[in-house]
N, C-alpha and C. Protein backbone atom coordinates (compact mmCIF):
# COMPACT_ATOMS: atom_id res chain seq x y z
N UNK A 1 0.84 -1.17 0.00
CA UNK A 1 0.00 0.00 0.00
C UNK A 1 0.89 1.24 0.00
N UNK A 2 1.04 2.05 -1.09
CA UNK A 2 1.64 3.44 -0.56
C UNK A 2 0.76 4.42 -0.67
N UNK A 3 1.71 5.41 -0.14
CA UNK A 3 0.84 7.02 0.91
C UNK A 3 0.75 7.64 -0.70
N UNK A 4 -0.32 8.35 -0.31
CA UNK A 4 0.22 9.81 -1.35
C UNK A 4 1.01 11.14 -0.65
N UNK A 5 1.76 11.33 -1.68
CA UNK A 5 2.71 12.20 -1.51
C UNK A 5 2.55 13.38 -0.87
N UNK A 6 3.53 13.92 0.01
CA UNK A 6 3.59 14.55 1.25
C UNK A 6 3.15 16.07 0.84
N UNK A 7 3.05 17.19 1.59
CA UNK A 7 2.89 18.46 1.11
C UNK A 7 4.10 19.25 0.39
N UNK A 8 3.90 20.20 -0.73
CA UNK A 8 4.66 20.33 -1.51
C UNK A 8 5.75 21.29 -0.60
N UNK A 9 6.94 21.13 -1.22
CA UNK A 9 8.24 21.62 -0.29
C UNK A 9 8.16 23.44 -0.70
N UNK A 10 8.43 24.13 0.12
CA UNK A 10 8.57 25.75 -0.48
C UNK A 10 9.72 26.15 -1.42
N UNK A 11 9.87 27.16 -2.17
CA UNK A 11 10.97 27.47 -2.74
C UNK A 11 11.91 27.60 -1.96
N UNK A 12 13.23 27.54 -3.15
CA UNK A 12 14.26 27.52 -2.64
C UNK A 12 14.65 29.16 -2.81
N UNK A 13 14.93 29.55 -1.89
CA UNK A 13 15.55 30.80 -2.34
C UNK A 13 16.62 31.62 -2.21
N UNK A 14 17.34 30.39 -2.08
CA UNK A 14 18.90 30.79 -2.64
C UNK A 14 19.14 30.60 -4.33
N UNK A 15 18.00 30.54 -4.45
CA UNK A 15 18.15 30.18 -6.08
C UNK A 15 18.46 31.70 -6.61
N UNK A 16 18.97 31.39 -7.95
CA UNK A 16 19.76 32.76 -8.45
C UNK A 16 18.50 34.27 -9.18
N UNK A 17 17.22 33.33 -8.99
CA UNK A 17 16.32 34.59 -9.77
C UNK A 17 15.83 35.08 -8.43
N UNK A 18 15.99 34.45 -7.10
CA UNK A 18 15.29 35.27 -6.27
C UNK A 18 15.79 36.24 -5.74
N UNK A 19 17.20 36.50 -6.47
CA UNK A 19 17.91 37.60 -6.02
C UNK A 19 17.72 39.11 -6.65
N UNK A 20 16.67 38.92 -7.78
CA UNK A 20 16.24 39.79 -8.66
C UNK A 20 14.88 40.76 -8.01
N UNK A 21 14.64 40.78 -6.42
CA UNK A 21 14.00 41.46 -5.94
C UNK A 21 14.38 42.89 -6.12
N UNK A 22 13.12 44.19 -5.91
CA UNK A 22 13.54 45.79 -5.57
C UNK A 22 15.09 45.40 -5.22
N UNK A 23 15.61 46.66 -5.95
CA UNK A 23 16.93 47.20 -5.32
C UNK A 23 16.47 48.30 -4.47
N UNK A 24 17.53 48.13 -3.48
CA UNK A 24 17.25 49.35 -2.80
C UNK A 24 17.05 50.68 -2.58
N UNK A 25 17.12 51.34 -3.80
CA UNK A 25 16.61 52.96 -4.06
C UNK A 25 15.25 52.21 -4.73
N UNK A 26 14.97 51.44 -5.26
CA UNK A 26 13.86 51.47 -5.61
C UNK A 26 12.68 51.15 -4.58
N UNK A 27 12.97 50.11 -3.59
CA UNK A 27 12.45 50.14 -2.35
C UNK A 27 12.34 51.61 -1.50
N UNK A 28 13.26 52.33 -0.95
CA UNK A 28 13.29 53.28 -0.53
C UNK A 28 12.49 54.12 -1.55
N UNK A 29 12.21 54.21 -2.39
CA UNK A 29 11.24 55.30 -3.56
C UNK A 29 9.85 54.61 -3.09
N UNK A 30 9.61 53.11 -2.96
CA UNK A 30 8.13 52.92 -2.52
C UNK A 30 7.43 53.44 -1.21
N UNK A 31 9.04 52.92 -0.55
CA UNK A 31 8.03 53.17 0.77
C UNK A 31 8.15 54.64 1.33
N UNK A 32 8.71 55.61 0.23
CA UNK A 32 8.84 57.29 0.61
C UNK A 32 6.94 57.55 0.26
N UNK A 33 6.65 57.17 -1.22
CA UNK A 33 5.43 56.97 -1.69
C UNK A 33 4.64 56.37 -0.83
N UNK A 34 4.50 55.13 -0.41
CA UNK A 34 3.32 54.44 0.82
C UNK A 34 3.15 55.85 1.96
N UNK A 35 4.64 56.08 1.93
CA UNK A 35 4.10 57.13 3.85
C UNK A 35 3.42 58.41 3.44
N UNK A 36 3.40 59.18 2.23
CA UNK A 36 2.94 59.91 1.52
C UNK A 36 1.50 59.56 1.38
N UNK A 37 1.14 58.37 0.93
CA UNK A 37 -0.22 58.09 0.66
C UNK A 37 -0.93 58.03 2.22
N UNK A 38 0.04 57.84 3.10
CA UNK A 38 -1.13 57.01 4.21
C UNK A 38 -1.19 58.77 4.79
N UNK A 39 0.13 59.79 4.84
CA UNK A 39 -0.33 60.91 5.74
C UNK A 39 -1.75 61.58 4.79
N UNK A 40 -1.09 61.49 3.36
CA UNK A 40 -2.66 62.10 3.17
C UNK A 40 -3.73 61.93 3.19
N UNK A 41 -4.14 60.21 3.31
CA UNK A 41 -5.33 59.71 4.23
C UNK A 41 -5.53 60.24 5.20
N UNK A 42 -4.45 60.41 6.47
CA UNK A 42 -4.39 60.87 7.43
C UNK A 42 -5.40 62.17 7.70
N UNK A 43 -4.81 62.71 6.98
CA UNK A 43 -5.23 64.04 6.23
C UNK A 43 -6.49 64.46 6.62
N UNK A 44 -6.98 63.71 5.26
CA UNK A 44 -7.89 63.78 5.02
C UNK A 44 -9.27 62.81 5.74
N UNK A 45 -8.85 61.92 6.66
CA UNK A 45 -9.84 61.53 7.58
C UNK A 45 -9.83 62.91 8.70
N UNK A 46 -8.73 63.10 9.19
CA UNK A 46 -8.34 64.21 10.17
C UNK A 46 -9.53 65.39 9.94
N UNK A 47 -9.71 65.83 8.61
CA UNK A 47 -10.58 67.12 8.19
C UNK A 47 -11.72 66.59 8.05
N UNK A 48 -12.29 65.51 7.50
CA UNK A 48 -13.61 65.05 7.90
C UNK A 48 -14.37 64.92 9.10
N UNK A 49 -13.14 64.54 10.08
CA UNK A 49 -13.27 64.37 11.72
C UNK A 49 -14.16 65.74 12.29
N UNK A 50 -13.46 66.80 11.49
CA UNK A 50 -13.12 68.23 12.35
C UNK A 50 -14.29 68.67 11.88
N UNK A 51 -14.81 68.76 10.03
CA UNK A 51 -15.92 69.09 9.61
C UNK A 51 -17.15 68.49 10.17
N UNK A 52 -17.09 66.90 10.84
CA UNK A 52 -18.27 66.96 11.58
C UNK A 52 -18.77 67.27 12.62
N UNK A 53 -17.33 67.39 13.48
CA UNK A 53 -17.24 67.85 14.85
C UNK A 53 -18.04 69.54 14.84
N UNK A 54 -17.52 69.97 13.84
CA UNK A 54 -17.82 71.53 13.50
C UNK A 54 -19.89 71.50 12.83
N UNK A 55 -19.71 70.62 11.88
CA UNK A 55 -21.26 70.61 11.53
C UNK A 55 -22.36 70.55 12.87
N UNK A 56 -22.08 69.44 13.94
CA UNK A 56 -23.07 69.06 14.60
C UNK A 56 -23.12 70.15 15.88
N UNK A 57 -21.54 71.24 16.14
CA UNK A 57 -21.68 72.20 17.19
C UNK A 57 -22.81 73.38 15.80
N UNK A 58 -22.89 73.27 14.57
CA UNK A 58 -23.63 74.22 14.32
C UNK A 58 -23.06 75.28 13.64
N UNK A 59 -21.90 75.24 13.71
CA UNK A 59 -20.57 76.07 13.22
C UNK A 59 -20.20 76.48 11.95
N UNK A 60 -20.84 76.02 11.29
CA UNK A 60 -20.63 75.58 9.59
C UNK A 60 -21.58 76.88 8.84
């Protein structure tokens, strides 16, 4: 009687294409961009906050 075969093994990644990840100015250029995107979410939840805070005192 044999088993069926075990769960598949993960990459190897010392292999030579996985070294072809972001270089590092190009990394550093994303994540200058990500913190950019999230303050101006920030932002802009921040002024929604304030415009309702301001609508419901009547202020507006």
């Amino acid at each position: 009687m044999t088993h069926p075969p075990g769960p598949p093994t993960p990459p190897d990644f010392t292999a030579p294409f996985a070294a072809n990840g972001p270089q590092p100015d190009n990394r550093r250029t994303l994540t200058i961009a990500l913190a950019a995107v999230v303050v101006v979410l920030a932002l802009v939840l921040a002024a929604g906050i304030v415009f309702v805070v301001k609508a419901r005192k009547g202020d507006i």
